[in-house]
Protein backbone atom coordinates (compact mmCIF):
# COMPACT_ATOMS: atom_id res chain seq x y z
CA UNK A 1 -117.45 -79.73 21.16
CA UNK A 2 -119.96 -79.17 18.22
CA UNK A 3 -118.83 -76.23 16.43
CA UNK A 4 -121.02 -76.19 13.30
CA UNK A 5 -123.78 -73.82 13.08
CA UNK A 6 -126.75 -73.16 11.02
CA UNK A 7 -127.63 -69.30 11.58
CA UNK A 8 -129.78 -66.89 9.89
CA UNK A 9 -130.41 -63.17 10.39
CA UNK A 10 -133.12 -60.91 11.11
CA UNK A 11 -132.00 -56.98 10.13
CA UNK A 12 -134.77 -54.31 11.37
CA UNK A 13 -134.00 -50.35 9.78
CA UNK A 14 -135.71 -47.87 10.23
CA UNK A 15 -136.88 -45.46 7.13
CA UNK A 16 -136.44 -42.04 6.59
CA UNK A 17 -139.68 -41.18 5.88
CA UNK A 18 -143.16 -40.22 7.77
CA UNK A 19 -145.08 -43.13 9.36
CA UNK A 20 -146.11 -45.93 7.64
CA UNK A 21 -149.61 -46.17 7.89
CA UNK A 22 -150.61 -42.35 9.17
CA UNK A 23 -148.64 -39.09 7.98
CA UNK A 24 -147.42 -38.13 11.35
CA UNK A 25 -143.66 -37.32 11.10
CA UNK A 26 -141.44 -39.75 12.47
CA UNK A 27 -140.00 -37.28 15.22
CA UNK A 28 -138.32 -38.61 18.68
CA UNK A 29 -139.57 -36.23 21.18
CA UNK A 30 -138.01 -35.41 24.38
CA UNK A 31 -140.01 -32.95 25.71
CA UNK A 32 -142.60 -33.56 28.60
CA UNK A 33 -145.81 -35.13 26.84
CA UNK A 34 -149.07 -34.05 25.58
CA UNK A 35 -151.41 -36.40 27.16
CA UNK A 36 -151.04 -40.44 28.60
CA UNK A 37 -153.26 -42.77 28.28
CA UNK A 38 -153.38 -46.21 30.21
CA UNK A 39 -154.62 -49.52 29.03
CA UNK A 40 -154.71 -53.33 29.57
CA UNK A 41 -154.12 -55.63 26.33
CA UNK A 42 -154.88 -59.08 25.11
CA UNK A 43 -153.67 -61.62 23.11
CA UNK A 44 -155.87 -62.26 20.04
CA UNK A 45 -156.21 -66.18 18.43
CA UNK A 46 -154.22 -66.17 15.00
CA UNK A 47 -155.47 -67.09 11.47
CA UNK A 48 -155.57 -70.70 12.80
CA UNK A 49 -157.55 -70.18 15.97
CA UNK A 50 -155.05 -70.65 18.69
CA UNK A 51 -153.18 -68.33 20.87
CA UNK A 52 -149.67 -67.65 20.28
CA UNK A 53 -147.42 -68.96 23.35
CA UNK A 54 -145.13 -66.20 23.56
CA UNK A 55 -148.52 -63.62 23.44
CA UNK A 56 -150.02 -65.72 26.09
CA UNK A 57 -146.80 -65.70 28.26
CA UNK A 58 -147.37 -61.54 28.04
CA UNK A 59 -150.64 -61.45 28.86
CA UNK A 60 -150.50 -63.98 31.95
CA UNK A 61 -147.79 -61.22 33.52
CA UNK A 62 -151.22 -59.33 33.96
CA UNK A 63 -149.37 -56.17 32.76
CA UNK A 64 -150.68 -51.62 32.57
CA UNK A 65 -149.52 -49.99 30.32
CA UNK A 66 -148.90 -46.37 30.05
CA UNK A 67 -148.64 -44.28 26.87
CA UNK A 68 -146.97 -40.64 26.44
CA UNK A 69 -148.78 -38.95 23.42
CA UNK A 70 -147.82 -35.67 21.75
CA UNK A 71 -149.27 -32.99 18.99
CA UNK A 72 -147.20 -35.40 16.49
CA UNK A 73 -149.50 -38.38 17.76
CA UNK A 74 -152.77 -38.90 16.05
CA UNK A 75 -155.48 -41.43 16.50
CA UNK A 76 -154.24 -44.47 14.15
CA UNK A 77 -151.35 -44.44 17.31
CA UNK A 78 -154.05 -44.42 19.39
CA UNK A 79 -155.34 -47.56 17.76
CA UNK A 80 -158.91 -44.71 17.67
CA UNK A 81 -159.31 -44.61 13.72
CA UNK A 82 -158.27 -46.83 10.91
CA UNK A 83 -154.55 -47.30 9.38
CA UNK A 84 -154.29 -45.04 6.60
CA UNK A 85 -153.12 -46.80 3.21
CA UNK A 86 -149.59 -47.68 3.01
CA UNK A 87 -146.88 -44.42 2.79
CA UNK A 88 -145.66 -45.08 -0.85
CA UNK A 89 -142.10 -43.43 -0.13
CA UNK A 90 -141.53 -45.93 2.64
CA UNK A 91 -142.90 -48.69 -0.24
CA UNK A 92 -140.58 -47.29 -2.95
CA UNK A 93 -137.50 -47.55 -0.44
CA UNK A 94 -138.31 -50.88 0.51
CA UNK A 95 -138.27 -52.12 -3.40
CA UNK A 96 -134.95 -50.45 -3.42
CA UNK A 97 -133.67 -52.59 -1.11
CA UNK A 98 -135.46 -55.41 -2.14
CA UNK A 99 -133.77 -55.21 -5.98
CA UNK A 100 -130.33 -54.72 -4.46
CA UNK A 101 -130.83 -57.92 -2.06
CA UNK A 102 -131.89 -59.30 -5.85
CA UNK A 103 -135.28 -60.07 -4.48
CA UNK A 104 -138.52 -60.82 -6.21
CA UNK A 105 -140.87 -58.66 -5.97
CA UNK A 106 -144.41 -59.20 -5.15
CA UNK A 107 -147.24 -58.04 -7.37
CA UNK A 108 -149.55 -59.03 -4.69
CA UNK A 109 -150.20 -59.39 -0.84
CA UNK A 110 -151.65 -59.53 2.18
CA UNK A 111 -150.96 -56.93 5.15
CA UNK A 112 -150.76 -58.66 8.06
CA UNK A 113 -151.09 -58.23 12.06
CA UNK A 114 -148.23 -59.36 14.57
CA UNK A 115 -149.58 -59.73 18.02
CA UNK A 116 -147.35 -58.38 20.19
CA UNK A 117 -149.08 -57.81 23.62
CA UNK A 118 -145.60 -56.64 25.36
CA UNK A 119 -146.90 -53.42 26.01
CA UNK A 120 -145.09 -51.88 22.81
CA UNK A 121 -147.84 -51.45 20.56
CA UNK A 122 -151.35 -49.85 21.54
CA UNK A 123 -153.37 -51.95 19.19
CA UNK A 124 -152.01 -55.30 20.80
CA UNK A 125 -150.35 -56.10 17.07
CA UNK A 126 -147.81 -55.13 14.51
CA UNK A 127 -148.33 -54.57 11.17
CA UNK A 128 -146.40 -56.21 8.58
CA UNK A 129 -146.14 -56.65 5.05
CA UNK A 130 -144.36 -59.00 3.13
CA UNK A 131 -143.26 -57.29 -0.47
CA UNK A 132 -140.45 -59.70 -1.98
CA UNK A 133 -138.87 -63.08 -1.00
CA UNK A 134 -136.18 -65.16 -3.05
CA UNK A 135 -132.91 -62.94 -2.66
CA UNK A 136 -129.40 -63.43 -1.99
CA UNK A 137 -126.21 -61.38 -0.84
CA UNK A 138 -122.92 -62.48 -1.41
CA UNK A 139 -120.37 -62.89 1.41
CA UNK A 140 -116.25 -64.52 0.76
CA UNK A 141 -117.87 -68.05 2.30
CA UNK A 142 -121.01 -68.16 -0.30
CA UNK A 143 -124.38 -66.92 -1.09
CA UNK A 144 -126.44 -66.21 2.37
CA UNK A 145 -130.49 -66.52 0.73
CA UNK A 146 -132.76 -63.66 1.80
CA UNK A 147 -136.14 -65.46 2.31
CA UNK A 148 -138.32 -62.12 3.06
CA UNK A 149 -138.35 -58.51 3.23
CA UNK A 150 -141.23 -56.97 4.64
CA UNK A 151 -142.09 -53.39 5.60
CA UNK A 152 -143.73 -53.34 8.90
CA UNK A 153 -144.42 -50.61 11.73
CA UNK A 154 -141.56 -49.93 14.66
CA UNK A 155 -142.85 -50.50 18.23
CA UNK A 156 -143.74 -47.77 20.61
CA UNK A 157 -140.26 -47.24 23.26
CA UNK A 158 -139.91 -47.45 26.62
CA UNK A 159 -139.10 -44.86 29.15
CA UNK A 160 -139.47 -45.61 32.25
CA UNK A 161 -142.27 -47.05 34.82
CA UNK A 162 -144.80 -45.32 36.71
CA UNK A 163 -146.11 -46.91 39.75
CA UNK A 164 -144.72 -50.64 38.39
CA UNK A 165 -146.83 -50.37 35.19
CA UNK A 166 -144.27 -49.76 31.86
CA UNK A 167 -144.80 -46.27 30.41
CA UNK A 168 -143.64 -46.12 26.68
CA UNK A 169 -143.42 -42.95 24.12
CA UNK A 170 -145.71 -43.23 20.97
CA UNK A 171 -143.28 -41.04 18.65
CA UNK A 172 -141.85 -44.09 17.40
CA UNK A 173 -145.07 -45.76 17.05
CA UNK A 174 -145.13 -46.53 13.21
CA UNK A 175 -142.11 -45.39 12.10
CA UNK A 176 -141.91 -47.39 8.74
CA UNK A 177 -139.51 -50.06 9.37
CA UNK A 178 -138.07 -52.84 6.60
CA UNK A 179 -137.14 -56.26 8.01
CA UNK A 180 -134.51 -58.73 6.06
CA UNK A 181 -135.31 -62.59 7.10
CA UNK A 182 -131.49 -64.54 5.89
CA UNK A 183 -132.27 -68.19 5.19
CA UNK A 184 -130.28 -70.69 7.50
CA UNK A 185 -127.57 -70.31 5.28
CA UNK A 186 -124.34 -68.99 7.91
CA UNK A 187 -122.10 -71.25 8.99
CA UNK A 188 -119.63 -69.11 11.54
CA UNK A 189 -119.72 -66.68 13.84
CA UNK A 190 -117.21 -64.42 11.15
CA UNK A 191 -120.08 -65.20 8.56
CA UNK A 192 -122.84 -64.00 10.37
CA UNK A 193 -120.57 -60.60 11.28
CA UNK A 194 -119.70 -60.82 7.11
CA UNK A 195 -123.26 -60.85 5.95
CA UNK A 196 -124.60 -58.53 8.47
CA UNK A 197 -121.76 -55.31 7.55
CA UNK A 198 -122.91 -56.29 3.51
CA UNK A 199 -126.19 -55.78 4.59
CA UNK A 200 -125.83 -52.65 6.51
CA UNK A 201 -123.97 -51.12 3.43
CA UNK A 202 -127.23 -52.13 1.01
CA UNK A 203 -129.11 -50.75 3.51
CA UNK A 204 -127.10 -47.33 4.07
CA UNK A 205 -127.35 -47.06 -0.03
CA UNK A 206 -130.94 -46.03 0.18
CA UNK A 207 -133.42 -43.48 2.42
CA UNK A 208 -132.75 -45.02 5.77
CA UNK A 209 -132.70 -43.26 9.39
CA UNK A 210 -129.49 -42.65 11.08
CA UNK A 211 -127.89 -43.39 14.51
CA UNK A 212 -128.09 -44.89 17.42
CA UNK A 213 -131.45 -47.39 17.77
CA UNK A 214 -132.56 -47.03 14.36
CA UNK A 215 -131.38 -50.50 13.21
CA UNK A 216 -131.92 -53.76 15.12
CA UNK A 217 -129.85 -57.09 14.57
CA UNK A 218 -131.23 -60.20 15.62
CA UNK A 219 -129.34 -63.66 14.77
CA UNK A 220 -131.02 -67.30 14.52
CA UNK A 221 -128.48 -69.69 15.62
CA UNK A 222 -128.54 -74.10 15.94
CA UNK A 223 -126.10 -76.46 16.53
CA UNK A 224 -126.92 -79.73 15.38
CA UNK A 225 -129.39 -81.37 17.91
CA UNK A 226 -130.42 -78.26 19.64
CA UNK A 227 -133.65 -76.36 19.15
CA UNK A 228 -133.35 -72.80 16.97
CA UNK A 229 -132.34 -70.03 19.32
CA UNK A 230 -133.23 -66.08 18.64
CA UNK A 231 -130.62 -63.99 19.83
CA UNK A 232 -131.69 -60.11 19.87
CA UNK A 233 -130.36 -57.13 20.74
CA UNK A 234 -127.61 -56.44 18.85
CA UNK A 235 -125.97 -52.79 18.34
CA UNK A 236 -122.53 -53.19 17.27
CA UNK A 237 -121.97 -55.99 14.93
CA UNK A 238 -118.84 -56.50 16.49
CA UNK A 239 -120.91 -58.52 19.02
CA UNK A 240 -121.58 -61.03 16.75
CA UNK A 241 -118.78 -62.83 16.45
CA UNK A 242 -118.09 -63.39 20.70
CA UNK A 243 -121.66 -63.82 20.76
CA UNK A 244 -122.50 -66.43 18.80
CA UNK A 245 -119.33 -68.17 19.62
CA UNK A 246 -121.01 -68.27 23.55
CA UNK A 247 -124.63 -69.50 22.30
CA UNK A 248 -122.59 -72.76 20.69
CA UNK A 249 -120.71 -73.14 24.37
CA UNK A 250 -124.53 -72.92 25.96
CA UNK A 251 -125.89 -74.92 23.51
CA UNK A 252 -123.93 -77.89 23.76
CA UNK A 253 -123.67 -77.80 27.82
CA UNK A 254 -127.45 -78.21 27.31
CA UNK A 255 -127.09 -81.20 24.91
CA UNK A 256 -124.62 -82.55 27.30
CA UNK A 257 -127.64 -82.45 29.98
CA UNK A 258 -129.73 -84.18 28.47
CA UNK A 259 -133.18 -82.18 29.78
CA UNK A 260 -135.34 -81.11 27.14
CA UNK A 261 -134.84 -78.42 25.08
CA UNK A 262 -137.07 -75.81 23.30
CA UNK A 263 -136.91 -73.00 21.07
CA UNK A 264 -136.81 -69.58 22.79
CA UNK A 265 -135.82 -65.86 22.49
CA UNK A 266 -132.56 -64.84 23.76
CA UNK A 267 -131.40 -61.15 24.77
CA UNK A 268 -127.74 -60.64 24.06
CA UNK A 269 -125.66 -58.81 26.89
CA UNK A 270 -122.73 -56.76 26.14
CA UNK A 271 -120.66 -59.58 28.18
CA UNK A 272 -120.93 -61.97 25.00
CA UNK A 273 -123.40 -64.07 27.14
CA UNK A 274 -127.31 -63.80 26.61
CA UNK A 275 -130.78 -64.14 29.22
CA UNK A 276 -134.17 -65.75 28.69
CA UNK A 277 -136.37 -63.31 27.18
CA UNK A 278 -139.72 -64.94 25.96
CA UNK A 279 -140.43 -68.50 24.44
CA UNK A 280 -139.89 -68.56 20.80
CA UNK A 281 -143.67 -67.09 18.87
CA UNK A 282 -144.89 -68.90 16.13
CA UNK A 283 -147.66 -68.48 12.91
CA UNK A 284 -150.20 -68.72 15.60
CA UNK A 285 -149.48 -64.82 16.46
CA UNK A 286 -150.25 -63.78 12.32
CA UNK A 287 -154.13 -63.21 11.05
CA UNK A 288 -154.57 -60.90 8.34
CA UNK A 289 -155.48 -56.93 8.45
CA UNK A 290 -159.45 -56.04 8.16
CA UNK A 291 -158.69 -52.25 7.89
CA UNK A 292 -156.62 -52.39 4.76
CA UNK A 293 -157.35 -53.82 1.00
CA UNK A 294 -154.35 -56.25 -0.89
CA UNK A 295 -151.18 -54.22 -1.52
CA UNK A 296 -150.35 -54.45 -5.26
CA UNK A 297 -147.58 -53.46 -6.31
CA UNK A 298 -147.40 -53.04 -9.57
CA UNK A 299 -145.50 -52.91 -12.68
CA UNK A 300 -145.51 -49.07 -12.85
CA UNK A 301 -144.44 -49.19 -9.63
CA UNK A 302 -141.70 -51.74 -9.77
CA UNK A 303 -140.22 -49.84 -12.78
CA UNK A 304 -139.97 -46.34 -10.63
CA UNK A 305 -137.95 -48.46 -8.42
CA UNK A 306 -135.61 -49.12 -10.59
CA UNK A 307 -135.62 -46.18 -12.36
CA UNK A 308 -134.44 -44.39 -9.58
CA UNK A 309 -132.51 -47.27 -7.44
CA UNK A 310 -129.49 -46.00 -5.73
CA UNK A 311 -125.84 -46.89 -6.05
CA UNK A 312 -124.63 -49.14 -3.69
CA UNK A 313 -122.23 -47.45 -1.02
CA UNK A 314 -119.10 -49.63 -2.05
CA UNK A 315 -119.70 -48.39 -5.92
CA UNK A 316 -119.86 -44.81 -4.59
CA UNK A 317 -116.77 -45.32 -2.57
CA UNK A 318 -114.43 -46.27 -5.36
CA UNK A 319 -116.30 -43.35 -7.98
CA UNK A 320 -114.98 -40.71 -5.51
CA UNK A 321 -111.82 -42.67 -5.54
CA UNK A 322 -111.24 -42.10 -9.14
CA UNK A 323 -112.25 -38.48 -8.93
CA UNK A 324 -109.32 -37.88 -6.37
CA UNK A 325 -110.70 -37.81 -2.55
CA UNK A 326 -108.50 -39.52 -0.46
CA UNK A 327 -110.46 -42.62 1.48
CA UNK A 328 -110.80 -40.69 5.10
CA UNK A 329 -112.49 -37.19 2.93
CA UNK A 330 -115.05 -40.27 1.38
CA UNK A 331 -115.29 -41.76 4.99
CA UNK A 332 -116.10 -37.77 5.82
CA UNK A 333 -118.70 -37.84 3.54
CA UNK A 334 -120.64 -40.73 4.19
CA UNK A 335 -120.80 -40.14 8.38
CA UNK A 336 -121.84 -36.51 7.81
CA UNK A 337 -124.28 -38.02 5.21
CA UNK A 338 -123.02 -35.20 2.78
CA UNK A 339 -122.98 -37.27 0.24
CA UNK A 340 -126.27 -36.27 -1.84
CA UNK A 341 -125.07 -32.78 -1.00
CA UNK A 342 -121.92 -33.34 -2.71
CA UNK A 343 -122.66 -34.85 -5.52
CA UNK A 344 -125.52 -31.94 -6.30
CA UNK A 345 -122.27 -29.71 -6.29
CA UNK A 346 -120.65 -31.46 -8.29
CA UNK A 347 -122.78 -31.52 -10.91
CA UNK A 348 -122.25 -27.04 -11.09
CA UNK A 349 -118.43 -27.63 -11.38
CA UNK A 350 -116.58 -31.08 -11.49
CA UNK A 351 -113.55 -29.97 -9.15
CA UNK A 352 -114.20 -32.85 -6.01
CA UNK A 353 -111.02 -31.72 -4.03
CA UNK A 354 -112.95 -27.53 -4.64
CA UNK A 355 -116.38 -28.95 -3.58
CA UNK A 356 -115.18 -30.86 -0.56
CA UNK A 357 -113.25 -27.98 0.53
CA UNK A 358 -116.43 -25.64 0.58
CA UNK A 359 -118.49 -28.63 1.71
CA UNK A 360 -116.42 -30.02 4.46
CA UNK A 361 -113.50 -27.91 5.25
CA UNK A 362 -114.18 -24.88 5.68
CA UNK A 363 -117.33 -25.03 7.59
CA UNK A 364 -114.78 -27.33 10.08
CA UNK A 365 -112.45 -24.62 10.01
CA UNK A 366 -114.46 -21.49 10.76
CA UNK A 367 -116.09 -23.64 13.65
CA UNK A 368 -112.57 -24.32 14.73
CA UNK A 369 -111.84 -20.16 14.80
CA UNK A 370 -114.53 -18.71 15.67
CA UNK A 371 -117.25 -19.39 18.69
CA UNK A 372 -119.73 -21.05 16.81
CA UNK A 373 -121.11 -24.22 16.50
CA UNK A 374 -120.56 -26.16 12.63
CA UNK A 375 -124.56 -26.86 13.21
CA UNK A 376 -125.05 -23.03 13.41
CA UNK A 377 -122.35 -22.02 10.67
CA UNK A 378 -123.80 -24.57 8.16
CA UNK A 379 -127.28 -22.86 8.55
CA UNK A 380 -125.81 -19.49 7.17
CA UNK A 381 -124.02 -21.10 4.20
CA UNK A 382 -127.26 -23.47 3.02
CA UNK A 383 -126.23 -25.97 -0.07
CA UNK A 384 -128.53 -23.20 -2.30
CA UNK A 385 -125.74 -20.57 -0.89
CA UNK A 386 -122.87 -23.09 -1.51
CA UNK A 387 -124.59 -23.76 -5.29
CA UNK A 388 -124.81 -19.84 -5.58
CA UNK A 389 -120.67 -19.35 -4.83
CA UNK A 390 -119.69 -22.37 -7.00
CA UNK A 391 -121.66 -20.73 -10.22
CA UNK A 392 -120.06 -17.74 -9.34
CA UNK A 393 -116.49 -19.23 -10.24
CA UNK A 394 -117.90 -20.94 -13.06
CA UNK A 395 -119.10 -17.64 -14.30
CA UNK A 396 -115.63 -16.23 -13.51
CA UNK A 397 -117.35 -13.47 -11.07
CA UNK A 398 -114.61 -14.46 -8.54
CA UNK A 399 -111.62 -16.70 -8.14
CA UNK A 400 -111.93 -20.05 -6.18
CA UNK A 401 -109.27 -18.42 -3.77
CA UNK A 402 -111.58 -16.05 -2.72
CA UNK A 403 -114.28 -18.11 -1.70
CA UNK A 404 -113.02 -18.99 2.10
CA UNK A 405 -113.24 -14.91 2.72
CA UNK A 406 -116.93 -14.82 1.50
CA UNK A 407 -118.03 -17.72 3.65
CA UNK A 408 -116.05 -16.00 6.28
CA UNK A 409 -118.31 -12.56 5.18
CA UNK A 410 -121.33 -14.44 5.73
CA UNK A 411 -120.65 -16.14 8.91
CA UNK A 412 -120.16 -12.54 9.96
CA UNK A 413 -123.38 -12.01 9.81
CA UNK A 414 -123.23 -10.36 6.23
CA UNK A 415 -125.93 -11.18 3.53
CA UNK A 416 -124.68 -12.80 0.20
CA UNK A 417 -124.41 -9.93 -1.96
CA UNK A 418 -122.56 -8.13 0.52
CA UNK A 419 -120.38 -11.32 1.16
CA UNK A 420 -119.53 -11.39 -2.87
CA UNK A 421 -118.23 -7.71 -2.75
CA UNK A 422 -114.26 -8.65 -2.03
CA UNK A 423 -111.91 -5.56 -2.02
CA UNK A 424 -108.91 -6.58 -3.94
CA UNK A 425 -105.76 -5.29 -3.10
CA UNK A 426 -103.27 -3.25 -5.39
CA UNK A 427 -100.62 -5.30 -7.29
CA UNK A 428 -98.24 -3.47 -7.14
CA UNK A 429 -98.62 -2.92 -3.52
CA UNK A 430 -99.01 -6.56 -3.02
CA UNK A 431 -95.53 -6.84 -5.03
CA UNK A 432 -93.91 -4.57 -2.61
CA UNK A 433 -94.98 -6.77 0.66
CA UNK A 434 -93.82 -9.91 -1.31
CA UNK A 435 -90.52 -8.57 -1.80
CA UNK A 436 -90.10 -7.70 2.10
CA UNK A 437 -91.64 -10.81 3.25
CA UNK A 438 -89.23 -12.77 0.90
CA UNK A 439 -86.19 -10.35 1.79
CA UNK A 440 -87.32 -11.23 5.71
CA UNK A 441 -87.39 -14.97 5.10
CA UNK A 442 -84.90 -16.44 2.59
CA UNK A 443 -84.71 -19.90 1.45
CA UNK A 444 -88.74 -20.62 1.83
CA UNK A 445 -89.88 -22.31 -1.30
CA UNK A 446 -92.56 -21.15 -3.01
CA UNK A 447 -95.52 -22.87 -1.33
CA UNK A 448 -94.09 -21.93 1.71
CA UNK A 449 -94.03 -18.16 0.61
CA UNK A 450 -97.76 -18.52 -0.66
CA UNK A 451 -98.75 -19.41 2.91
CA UNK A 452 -97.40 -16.36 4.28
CA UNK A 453 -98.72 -14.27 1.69
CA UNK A 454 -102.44 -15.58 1.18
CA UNK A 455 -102.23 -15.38 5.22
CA UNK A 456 -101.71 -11.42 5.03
CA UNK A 457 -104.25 -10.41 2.49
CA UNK A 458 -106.97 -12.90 3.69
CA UNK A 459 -108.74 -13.17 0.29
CA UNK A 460 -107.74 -9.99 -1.04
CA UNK A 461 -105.59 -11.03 -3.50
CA UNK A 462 -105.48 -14.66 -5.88
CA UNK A 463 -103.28 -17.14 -5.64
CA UNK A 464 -102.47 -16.98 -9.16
CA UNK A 465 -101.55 -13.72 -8.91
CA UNK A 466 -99.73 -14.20 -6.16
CA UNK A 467 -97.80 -16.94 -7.53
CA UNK A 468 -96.63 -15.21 -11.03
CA UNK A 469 -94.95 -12.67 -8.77
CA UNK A 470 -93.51 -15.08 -6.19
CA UNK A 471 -91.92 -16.80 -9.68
CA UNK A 472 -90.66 -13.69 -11.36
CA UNK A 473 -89.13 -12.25 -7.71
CA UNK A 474 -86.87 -16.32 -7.33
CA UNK A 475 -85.91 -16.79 -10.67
């Protein structure tokens, strides 16, 4: 059996930012719609002239369309008015990524239209830019190229059908996507896996959408002999490896038939195995945009980029290392995306086990006690409230100690400055109830006797305090 592959990938994420090419907000509605519209589409020649196959394959299915609009949906979804010019945050992002995937950028180029008469897009194309080429990432079996990144517009989603025509949602319509083209550089299924986790964490270093849908994995896979074979439709790159490793079975049973083979589009099944999806599009399906002048990007522009380019995840991961967070409080951080948060505290009072404890634990614990939800509880303690409290102990106005009773205050419903008002309790009191709680329990060591005691006064009292008496009483 031929084993050896030649595989490239295609990575689509989603950007946190408003739409691309109109400033509606890039918002996934749920609720019942606005209005629907219903239309017809057809394929368009390409630069060349001709058709594309895999756009005439669409349209010969002779196919309605239904679209769900909202107040979020303006006319550029509506394919009604003009594409606005190009959202500049969404640009900016994409040279982020582009200069971490070492890319060049370019100064100059053409915005471009996809046809894609599937029904997903109300225009009957895609737009797509292509803003650096020539990059590389760098994975244990050798350099994988990047040949493109482009910034192009997501595709409208399904939701249903209505009377057998395909009804789709235009809140994802133009939600600024960037798309990494791999050259044919992987050679194994554990190398495509490899290169697609190293790109997820360059990706996951910059302004990108979160969760389920908002990145799409496609993989470009030949054994020698056989025609190139898309593969889409991946979720969890765990699929990859099984995958890939059932395309090179398929692929050589159809050598082994000898019937003739073609390029096509694949759709990969959570069983390993893929189905026929569409034949394989080519340049035919790309003419250039009429609504929309030459992006240039320039020089200014490229030096924002990196001016403000992020830190890659990995770098990030072993900073917090060094400043003392154990690897599950980092892991925490980064799948709460509390990261930017945390940092911004930091930079008030450079204590990361303090910050993560007001940031993280706390919040977790209250939610925990009380009847609330975390969503509601972090609402009440904002990160200008958390900056507020952590200035406080700088300015010595309280002790870190009592800083779990004032979140506690104003989860209560309290406001801040009522929160910030802690009654302490007497010391010499507090000496007393040591001494009985230590006469009551004999043999506890000293953390174990701070537990009990910090437990009883709730806040009232500080642990230093506490501890100076706790060391005179078992000398």
């Amino acid at each position: 059996m031929n084993n050896e592959i030649k595989a490239g990938l295609e990575i689509h994420q989603q950007l946190d930012t408003n739409k691309l090419f109109c400033d509606c907000p890039s918002l996934l509605r749920s609720d019942d719609p606005s209005f629907k519209i219903s239309r017809k589409l057809h394929a368009v020649a390409g630069e060349g002239g001709e058709i594309d196959i895999a756009a005439r394959y669409e349209v010969e299915k002779d196919k309605r369309f239904t679209y769900h609009g909202y107040d979020t949906t303006c006319l550029v979804e509506l394919d009604e008015e003009p594409p606005h010019l190009i959202n500049k945050e969404a640009l900016r992002i994409g040279l982020h990524i582009s200069l971490l995937l070492n890319c060049e950028i370019l100064p100059l180029s053409q915005i471009m239209r996809k046809t894609v008469v599937d029904g997903s897009n109300t225009s009957g194309f895609q737009r797509t830019v292509l803003i650096a080429r020539n990059g590389w990432i760098k994975t244990s079996k050798g350099k994988v190229s990047i040949d493109n990144v482009n910034l192009e517009e997501d595709s409208a989603r399904i939701v249903g059908n209505d009377g057998g025509d395909k009804v789709f949602r235009l809140d994802r319509l133009g939600i600024p996507l960037i798309e990494i083209g791999t050259g044919p550089d992987i050679k194994s299924s554990e190398q495509a896996k490899e290169a697609a986790l190293i790109l997820g964490d360059i990706l996951r270093s910059c302004k990108v959408r979160r969760g389920i849908g908002t990145i799409r994995q496609d993989v470009n896979v030949s054994i020698e002999g056989h025609p190139r074979i898309e593969i889409k439709g991946f979720q969890d790159v765990k699929m990859f490896v099984p995958t890939i490793e059932e395309e090179v079975k398929r692929q050589n049973r159809n050598l082994k038939s000898k019937k003739k083979l073609e390029s096509e589009v694949r759709n990969a099944l959570s069983t390993g195995k893929t189905e026929f999806l569409r034949p394989m599009p080519g340049a035919a399906r790309m003419y250039p945009e009429t609504d929309l002048p030459l992006l240039r990007i320039s020089r200014e522009i490229i030096n924002d980029a990196k001016r403000t380019l992020p830190k890659l995840r990995s770098e990030v991961r072993e900073e917090l290392s060094k400043e003392g967070l154990r690897e599950d409080e980092i892991k925490v951080l980064f799948k709460e995306d509390k990261l930017e948060e945390f940092e911004s505290l930091l930079k008030i009072l450079r204590d990361p086990r303090f910050v993560f404890k007001i940031l993280i634990e706390i919040p977790r614990d209250l939610s925990k006690k009380s009847n609330k939800s975390l969503k509601d509880i972090r609402k009440r303690i904002s990160l200008d409230v958390m900056e507020k409290l952590i200035s406080s102990v700088v300015e010595n106005k309280f002790q870190k100690e009592d800083i779990t009773q004032i979140i506690e205050n104003l989860v209560s419903g309290k406001s801040l400055e009522d929160s910030m008002r802690i009654e302490k309790a007497d010391l010499n009191f507090v000496r007393k109830e040591i001494e009985k709680i230590v006469k009551a329990k004999p043999g506890l060591s000293i953390g174990g006797y701070m537990g009990l005691v910090m437990n009883k006064f709730k806040g009232k009292v500080s642990g230093k305090d506490v501890n100076e008496i706790l060391n005179k009483l078992l000398k």
